[in-house]
C-alpha atoms as a PDB file:
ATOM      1  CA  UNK A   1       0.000   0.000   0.000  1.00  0.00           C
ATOM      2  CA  UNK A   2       1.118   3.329  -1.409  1.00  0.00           C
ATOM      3  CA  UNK A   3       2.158   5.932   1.203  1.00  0.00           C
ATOM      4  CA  UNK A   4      -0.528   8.328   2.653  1.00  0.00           C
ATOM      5  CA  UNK A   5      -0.976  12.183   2.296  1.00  0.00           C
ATOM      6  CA  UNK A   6      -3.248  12.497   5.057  1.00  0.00           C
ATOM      7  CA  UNK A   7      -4.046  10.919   8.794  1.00  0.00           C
ATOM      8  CA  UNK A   8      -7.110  12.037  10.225  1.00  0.00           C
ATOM      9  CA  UNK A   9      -8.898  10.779  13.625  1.00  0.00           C
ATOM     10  CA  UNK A  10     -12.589  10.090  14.026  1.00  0.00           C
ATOM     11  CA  UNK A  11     -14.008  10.496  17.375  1.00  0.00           C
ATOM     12  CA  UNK A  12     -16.869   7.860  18.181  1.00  0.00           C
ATOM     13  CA  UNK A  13     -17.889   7.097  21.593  1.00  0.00           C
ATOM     14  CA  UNK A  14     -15.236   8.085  23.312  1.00  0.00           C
ATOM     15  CA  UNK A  15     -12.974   5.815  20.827  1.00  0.00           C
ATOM     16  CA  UNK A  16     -10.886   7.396  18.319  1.00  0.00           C
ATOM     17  CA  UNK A  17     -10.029   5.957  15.383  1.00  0.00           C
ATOM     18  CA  UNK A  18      -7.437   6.499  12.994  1.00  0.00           C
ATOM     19  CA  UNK A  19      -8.563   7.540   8.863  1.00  0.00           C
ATOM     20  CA  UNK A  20      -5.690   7.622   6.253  1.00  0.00           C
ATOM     21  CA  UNK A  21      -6.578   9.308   3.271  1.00  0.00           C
ATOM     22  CA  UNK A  22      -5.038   9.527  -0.671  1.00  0.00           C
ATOM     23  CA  UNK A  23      -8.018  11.225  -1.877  1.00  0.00           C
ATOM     24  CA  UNK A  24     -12.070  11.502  -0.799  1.00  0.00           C
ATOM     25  CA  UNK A  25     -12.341   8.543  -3.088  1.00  0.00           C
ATOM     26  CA  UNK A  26      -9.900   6.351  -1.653  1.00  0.00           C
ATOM     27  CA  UNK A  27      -9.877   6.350   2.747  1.00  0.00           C
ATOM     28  CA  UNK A  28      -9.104   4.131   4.674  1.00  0.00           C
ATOM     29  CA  UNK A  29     -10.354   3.107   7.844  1.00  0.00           C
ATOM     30  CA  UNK A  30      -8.824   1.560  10.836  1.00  0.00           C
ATOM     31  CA  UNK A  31     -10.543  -1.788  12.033  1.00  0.00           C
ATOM     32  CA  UNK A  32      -8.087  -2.427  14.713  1.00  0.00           C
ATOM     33  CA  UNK A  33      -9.628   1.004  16.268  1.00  0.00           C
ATOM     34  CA  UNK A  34     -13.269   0.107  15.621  1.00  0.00           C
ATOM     35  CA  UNK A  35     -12.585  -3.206  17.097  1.00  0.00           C
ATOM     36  CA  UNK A  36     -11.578  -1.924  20.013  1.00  0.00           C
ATOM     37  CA  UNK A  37     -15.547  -1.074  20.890  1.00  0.00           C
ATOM     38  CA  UNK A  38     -15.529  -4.586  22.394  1.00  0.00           C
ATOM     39  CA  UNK A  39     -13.450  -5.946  25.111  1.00  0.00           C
ATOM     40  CA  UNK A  40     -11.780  -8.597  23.506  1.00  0.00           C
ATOM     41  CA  UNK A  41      -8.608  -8.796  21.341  1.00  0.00           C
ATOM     42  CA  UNK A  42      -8.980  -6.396  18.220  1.00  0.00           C
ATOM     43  CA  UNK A  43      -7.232  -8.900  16.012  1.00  0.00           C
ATOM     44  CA  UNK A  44      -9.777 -12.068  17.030  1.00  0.00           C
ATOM     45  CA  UNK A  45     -12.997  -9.970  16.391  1.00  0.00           C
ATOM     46  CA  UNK A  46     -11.628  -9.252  12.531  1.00  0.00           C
ATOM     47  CA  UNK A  47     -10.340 -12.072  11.627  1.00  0.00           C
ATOM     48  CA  UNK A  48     -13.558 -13.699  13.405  1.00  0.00           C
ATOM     49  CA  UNK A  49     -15.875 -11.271  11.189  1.00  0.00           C
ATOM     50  CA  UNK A  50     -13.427 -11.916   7.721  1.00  0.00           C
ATOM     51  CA  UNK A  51     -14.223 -15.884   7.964  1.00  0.00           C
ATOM     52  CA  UNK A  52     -17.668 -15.580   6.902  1.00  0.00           C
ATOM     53  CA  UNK A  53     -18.901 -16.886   3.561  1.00  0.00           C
ATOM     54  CA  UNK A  54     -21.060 -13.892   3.541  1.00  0.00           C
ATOM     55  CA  UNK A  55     -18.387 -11.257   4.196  1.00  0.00           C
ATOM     56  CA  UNK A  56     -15.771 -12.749   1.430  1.00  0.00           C
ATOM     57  CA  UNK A  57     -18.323 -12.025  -1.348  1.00  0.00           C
ATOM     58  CA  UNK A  58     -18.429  -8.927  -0.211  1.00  0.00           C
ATOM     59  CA  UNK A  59     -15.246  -8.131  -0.080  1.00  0.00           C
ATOM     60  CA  UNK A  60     -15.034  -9.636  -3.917  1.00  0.00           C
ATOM     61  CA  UNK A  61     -17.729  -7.738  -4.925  1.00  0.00           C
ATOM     62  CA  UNK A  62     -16.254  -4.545  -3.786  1.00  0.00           C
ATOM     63  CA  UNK A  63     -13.292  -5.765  -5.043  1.00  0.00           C
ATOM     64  CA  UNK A  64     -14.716  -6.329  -8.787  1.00  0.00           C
ATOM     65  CA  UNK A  65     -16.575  -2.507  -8.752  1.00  0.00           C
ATOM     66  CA  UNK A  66     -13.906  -0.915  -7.548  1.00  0.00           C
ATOM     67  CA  UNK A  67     -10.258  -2.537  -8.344  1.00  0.00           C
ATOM     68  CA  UNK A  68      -9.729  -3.645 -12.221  1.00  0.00           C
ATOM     69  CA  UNK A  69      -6.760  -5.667 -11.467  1.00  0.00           C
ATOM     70  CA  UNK A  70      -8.839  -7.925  -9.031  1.00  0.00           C
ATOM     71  CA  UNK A  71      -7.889 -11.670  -9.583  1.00  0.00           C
ATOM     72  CA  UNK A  72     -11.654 -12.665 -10.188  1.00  0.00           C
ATOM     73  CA  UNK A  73     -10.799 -16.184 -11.374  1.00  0.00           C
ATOM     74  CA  UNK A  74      -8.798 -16.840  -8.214  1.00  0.00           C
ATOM     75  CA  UNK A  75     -11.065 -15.271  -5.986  1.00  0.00           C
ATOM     76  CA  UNK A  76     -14.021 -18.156  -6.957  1.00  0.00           C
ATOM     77  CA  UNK A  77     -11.861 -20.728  -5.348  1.00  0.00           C
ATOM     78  CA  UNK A  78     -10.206 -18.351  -2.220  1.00  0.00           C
ATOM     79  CA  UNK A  79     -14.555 -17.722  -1.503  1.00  0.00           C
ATOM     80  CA  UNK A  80     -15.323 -21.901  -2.128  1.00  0.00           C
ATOM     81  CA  UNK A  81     -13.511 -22.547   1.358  1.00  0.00           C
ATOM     82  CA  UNK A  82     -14.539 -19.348   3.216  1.00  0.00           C
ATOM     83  CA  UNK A  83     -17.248 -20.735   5.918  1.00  0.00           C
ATOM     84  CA  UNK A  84     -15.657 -23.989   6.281  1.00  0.00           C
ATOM     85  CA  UNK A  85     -14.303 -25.024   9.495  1.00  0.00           C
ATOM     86  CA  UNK A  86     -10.478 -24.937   8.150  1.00  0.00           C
ATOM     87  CA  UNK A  87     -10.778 -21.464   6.634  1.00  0.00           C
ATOM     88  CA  UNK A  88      -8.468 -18.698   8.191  1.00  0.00           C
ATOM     89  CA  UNK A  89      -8.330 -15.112   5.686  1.00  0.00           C
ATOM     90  CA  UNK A  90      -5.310 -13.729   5.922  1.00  0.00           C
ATOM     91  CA  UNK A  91      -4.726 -10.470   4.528  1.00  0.00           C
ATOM     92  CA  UNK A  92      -1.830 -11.559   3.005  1.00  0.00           C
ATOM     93  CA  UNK A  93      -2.857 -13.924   1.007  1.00  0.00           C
ATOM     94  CA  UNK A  94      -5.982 -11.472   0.329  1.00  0.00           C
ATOM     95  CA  UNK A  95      -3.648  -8.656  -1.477  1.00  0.00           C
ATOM     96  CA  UNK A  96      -1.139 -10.270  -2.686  1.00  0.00           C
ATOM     97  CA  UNK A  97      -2.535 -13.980  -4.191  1.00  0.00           C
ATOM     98  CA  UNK A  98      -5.612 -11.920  -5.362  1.00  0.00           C
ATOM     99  CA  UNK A  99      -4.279  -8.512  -6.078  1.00  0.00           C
ATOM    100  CA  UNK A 100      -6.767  -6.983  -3.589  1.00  0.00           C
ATOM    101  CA  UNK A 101      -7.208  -3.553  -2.648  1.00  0.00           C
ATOM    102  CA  UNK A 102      -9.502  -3.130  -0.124  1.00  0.00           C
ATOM    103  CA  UNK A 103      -7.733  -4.245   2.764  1.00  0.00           C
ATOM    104  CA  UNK A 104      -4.260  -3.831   4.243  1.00  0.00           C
ATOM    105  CA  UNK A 105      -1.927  -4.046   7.222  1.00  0.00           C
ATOM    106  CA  UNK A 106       0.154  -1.353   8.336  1.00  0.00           C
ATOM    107  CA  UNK A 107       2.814  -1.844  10.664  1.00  0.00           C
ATOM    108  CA  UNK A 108       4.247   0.489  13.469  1.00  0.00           C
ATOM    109  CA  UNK A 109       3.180   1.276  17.153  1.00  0.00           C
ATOM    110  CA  UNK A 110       1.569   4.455  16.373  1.00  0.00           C
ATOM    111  CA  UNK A 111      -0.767   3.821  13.257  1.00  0.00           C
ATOM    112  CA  UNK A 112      -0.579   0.176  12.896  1.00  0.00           C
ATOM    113  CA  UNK A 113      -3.418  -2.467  12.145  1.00  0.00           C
ATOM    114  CA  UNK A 114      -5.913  -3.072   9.652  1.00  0.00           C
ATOM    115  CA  UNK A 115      -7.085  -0.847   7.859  1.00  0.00           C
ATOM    116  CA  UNK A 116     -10.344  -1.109   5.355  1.00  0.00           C
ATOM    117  CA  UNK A 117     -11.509   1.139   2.725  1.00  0.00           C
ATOM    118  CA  UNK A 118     -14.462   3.009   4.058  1.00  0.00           C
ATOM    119  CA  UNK A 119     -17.356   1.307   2.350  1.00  0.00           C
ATOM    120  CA  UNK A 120     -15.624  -2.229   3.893  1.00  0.00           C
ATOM    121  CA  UNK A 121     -15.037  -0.306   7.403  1.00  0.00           C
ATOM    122  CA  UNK A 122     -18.598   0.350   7.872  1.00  0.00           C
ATOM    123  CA  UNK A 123     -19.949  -2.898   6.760  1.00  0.00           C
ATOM    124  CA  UNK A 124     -17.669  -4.077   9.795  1.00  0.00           C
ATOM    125  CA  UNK A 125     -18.720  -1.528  12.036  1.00  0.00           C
ATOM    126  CA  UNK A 126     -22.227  -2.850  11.111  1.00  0.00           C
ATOM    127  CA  UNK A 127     -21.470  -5.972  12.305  1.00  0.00           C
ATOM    128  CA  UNK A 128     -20.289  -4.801  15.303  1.00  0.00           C
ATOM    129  CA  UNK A 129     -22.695  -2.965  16.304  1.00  0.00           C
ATOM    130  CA  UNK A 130     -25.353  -0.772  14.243  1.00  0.00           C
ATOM    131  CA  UNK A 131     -25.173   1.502  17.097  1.00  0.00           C
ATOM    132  CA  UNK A 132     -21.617   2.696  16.859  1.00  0.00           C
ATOM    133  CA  UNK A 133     -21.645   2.236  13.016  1.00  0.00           C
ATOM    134  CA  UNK A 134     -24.003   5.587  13.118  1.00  0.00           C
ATOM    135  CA  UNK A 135     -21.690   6.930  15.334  1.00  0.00           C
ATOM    136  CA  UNK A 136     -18.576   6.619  13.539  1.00  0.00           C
ATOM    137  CA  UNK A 137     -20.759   8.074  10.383  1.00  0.00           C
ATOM    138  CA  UNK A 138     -21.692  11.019  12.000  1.00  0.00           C
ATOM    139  CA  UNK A 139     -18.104  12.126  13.032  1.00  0.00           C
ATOM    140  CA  UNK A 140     -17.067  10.860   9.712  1.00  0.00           C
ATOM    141  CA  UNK A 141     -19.653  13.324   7.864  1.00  0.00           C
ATOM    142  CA  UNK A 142     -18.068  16.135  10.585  1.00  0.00           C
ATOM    143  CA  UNK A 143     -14.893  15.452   9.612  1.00  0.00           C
ATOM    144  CA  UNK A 144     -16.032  15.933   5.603  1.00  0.00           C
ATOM    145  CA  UNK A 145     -18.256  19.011   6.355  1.00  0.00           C
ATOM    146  CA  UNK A 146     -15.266  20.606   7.701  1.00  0.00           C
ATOM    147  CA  UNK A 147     -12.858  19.628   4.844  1.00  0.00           C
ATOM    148  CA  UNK A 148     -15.149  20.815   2.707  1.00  0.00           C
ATOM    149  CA  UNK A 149     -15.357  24.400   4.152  1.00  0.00           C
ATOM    150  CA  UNK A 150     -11.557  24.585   4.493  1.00  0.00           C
ATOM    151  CA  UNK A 151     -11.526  23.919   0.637  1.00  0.00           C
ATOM    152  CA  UNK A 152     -14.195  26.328   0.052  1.00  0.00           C
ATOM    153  CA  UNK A 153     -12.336  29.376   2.109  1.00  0.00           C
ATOM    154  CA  UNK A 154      -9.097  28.142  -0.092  1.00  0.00           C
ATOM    155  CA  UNK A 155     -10.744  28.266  -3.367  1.00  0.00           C
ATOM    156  CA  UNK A 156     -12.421  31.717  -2.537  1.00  0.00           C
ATOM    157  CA  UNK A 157      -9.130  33.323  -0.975  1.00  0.00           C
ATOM    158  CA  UNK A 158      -7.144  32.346  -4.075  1.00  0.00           C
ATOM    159  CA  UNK A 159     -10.149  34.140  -6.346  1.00  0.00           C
ATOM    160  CA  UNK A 160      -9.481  37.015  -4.124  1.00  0.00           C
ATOM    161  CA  UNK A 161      -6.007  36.996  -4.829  1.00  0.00           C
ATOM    162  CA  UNK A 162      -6.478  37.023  -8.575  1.00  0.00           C
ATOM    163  CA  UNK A 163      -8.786  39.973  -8.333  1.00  0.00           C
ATOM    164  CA  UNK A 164      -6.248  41.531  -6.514  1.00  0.00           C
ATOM    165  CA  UNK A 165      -4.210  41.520  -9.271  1.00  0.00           C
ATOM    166  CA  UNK A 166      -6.807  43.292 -11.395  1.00  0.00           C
ATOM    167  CA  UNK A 167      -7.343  45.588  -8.345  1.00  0.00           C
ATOM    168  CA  UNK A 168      -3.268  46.874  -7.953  1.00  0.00           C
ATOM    169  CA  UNK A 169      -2.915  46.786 -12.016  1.00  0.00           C
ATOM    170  CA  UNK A 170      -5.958  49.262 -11.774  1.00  0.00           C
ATOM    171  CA  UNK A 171      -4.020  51.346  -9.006  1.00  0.00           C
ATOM    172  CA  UNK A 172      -0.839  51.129 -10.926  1.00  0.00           C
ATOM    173  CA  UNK A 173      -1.967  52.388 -14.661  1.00  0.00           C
ATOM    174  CA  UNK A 174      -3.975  55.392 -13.390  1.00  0.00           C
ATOM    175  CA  UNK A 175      -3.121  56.449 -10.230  1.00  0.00           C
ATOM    176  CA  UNK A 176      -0.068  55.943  -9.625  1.00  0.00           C
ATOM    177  CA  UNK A 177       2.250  59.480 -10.812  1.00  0.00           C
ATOM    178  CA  UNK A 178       5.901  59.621 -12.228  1.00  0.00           C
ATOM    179  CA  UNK A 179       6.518  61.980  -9.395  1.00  0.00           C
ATOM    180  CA  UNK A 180       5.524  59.639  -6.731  1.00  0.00           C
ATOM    181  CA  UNK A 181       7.982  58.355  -4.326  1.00  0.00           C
ATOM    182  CA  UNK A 182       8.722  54.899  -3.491  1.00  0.00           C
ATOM    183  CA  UNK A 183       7.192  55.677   0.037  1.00  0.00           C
ATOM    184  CA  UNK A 184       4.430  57.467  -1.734  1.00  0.00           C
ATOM    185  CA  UNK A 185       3.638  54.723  -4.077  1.00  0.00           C
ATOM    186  CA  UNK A 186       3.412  52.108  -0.952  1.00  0.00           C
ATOM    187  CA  UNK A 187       0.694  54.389   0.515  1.00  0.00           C
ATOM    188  CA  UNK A 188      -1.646  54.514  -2.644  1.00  0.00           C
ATOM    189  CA  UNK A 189      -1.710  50.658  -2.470  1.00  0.00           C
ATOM    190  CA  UNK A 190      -3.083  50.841   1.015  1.00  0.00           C
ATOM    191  CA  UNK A 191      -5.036  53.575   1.093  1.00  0.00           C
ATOM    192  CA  UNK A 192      -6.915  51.795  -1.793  1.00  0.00           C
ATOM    193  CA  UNK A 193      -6.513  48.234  -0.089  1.00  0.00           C
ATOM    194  CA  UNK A 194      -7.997  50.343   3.479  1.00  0.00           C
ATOM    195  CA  UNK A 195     -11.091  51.370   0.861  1.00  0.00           C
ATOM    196  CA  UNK A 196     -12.155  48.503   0.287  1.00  0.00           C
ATOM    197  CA  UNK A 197     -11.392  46.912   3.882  1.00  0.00           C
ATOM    198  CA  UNK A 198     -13.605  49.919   5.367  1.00  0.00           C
ATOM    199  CA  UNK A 199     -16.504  49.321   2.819  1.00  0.00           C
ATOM    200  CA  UNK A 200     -16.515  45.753   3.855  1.00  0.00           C
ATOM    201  CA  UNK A 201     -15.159  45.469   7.181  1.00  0.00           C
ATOM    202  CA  UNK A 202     -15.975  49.123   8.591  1.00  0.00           C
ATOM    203  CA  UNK A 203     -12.170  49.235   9.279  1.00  0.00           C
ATOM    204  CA  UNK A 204      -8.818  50.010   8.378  1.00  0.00           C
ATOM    205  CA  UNK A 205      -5.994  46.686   8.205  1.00  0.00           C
ATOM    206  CA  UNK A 206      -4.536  48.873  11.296  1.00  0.00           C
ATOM    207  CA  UNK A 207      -7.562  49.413  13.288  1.00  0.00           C
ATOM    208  CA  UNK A 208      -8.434  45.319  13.098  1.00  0.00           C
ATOM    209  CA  UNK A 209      -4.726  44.796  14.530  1.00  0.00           C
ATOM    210  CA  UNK A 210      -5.014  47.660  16.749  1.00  0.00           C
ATOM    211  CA  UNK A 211      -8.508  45.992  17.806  1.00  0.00           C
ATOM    212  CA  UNK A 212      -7.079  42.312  17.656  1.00  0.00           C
ATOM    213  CA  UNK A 213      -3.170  42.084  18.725  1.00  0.00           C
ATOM    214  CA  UNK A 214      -3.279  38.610  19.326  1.00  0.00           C
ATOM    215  CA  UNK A 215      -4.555  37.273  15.731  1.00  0.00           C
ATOM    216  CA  UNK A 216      -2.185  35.639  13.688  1.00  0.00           C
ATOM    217  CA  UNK A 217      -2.544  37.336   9.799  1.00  0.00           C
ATOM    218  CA  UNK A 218      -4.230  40.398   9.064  1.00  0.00           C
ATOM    219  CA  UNK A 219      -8.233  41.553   8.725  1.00  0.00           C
ATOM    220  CA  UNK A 220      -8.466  39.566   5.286  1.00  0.00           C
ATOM    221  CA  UNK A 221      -6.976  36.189   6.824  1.00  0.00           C
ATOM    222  CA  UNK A 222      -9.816  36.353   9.520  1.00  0.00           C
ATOM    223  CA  UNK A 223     -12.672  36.713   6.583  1.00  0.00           C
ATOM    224  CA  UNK A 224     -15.214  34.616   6.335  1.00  0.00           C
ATOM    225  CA  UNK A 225     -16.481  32.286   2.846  1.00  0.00           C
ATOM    226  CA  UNK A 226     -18.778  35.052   1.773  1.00  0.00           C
ATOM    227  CA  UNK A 227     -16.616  37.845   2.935  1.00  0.00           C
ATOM    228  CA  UNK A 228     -14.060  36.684   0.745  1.00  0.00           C
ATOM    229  CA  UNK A 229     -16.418  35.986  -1.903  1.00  0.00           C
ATOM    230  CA  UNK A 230     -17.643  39.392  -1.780  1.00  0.00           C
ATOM    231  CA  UNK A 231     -13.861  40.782  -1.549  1.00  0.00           C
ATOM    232  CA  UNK A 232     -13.320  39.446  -4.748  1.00  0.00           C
ATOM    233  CA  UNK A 233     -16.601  41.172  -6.347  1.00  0.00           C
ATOM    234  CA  UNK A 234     -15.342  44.603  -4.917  1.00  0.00           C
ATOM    235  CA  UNK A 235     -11.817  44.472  -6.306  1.00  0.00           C
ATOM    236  CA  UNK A 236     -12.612  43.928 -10.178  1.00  0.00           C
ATOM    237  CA  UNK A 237     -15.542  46.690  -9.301  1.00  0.00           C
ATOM    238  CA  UNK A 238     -13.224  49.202  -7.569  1.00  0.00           C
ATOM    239  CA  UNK A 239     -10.789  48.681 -10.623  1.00  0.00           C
ATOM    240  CA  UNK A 240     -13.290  49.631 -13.328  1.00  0.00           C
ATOM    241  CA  UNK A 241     -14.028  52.976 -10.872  1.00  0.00           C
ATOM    242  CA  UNK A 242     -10.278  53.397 -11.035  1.00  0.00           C
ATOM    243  CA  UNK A 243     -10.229  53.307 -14.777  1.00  0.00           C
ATOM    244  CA  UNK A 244     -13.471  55.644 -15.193  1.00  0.00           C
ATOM    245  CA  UNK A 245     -11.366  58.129 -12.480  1.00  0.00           C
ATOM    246  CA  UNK A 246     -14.715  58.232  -9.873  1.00  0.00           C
ATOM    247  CA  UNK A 247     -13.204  60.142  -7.060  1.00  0.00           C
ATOM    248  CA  UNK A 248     -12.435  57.971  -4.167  1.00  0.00           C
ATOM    249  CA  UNK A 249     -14.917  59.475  -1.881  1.00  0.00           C
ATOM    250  CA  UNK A 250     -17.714  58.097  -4.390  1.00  0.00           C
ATOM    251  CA  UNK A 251     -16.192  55.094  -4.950  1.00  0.00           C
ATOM    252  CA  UNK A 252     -16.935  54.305  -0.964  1.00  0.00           C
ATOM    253  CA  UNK A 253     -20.280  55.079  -1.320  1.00  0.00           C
ATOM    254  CA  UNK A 254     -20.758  52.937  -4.318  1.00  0.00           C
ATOM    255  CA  UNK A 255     -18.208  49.990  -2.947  1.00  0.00           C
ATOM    256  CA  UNK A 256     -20.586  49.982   0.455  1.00  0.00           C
ATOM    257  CA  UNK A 257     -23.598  49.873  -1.650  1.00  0.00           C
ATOM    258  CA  UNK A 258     -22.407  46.942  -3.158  1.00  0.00           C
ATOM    259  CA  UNK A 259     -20.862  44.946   0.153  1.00  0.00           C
ATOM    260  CA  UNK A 260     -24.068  45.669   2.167  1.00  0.00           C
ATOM    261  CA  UNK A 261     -26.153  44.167  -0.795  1.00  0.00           C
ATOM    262  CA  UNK A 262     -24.365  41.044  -1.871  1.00  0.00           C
ATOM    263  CA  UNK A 263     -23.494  39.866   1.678  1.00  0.00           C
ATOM    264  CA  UNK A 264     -27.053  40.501   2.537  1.00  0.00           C
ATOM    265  CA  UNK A 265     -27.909  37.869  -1.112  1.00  0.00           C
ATOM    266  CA  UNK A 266     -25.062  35.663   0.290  1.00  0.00           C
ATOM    267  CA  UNK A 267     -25.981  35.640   3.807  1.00  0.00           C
ATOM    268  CA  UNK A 268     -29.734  35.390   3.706  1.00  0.00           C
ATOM    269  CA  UNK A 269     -30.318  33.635   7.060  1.00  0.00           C
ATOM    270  CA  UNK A 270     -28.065  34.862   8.748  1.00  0.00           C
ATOM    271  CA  UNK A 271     -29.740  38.090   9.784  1.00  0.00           C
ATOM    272  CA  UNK A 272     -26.871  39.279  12.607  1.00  0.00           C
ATOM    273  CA  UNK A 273     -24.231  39.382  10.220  1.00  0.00           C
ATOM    274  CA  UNK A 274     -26.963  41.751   7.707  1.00  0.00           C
ATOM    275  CA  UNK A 275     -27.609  43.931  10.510  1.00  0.00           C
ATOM    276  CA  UNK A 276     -23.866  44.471  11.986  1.00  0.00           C
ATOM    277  CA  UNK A 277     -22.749  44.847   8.046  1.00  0.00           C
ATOM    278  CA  UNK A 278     -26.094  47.861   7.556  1.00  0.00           C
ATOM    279  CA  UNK A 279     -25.194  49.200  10.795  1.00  0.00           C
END
């Protein structure tokens, strides 16, 4: 098994249990750690689930949807002794004889045990006990919402950064004056970054740090999804002010106007944040 990018912990009644992940379409799930819901030895209660007749053709089946170099003709006489009295699995014999993907061992005292891919981890967790099984879903869906929103702010940041671009190139080809000093130059970037932070924020970048001392970044780190969103709108906006040369008291009016209406679209039910934004 391929090294992982990611290890992530699921917390399910009171147990955690260890997620490695290449991908959302390829986790893995540690049945060592769900195992450990009952008393007994981990290793006994999966290989005591794995000799069922039931459980090997479903572990082929998931096997044939989902891995293409799956040993099917193999696998017909590895699933004729499952069930019989004789018949250990060993994961060994699983991935390597059969070319298997769904399960593995990993090694190590920090990490190590067997590990299933998610679809075979709750069918074991099923087994178990339907009870935790809906447990270890919900943290698992958690775990995904929050992902998901750390993508999200990602995506949106890097759109404001682009618009940024638009926003300084703006700055640069009409404002900006031979005469100007360096020093001078470096204040016409802020002043017009400080427009746009007032029209959305109500502050300057110095009053947020002079308001927040202890928050790592500055005012635009701490923005939310549909700040940033928003942030992005008001940058290509302020830029085509710039170019028709609307003074910059205007432009604040207009660059308000804007804020105050698409964060109150974006941020329909969330009436606080509409009335601190109007206020």
């Amino acid at each position: 098994m391929e090294d992982f990018k990611k290890k992530q912990t699921i917390h399910a009644a009171g147990l955690d249990i260890s997620l490695y992940s290449l991908g959302s379409e390829n986790e893995f799930i540690s049945l060592t750690d769900i195992a450990k819901y009952r008393s007994i030895d981990p290793r006994i209660t999966i290989h005591n689930w794995l000799r069922g007749r039931d459980v090997i053709e479903f572990l082929g089946l998931w096997e044939v949807l989902h891995n293409p170099g799956f040993k099917r003709i193999e696998f017909d006489t590895f699933k004729n002794r499952a069930g019989t009295n004789a018949f250990v699995f060993s994961i060994k014999n699983w991935t390597e004889n059969l070319n298997a993907k769904g399960l593995f061992t990993r090694s190590g005292r920090y990490g190590g045990g067997i590990y299933a891919h998610i679809d075979i981890a709750f069918e074991f967790a099923s087994w178990l006990s339907p009870e935790f099984k809906l447990y270890i879903i919900q943290d698992y869906k958690r775990l995904k919402s929050s992902e998901n929103k750390s993508l999200d702010w990602s995506l949106r940041r890097e759109i404001a950064k682009l618009n940024y671009r638009i926003h300084t190139d703006a700055i640069k080809n009409n404002l900006i004056l031979p005469e100007l000093t360096a020093a001078q130059i470096s204040y016409k970037y802020a002043d017009e970054a400080d427009l746009l932070n007032v029209a959305l924020f109500g502050m300057t970048a110095k009053q947020w740090k002079d308001a927040n001392p202890n928050c790592k970044g500055n005012i635009r780190d701490q923005a939310d999804l549909n700040q940033l969103l928003v942030l992005a709108n008001m940058e290509s906006y302020n830029a085509v002010l710039i170019e028709q040369r609307t003074p910059m008291s205007e432009r604040l009016v207009l660059l308000r106007d804007l804020a105050v209406k698409q964060m109150s679209t974006l941020s329909a039910i969330d009436m606080d944040r509409i009335k601190k934004l109007q206020g």
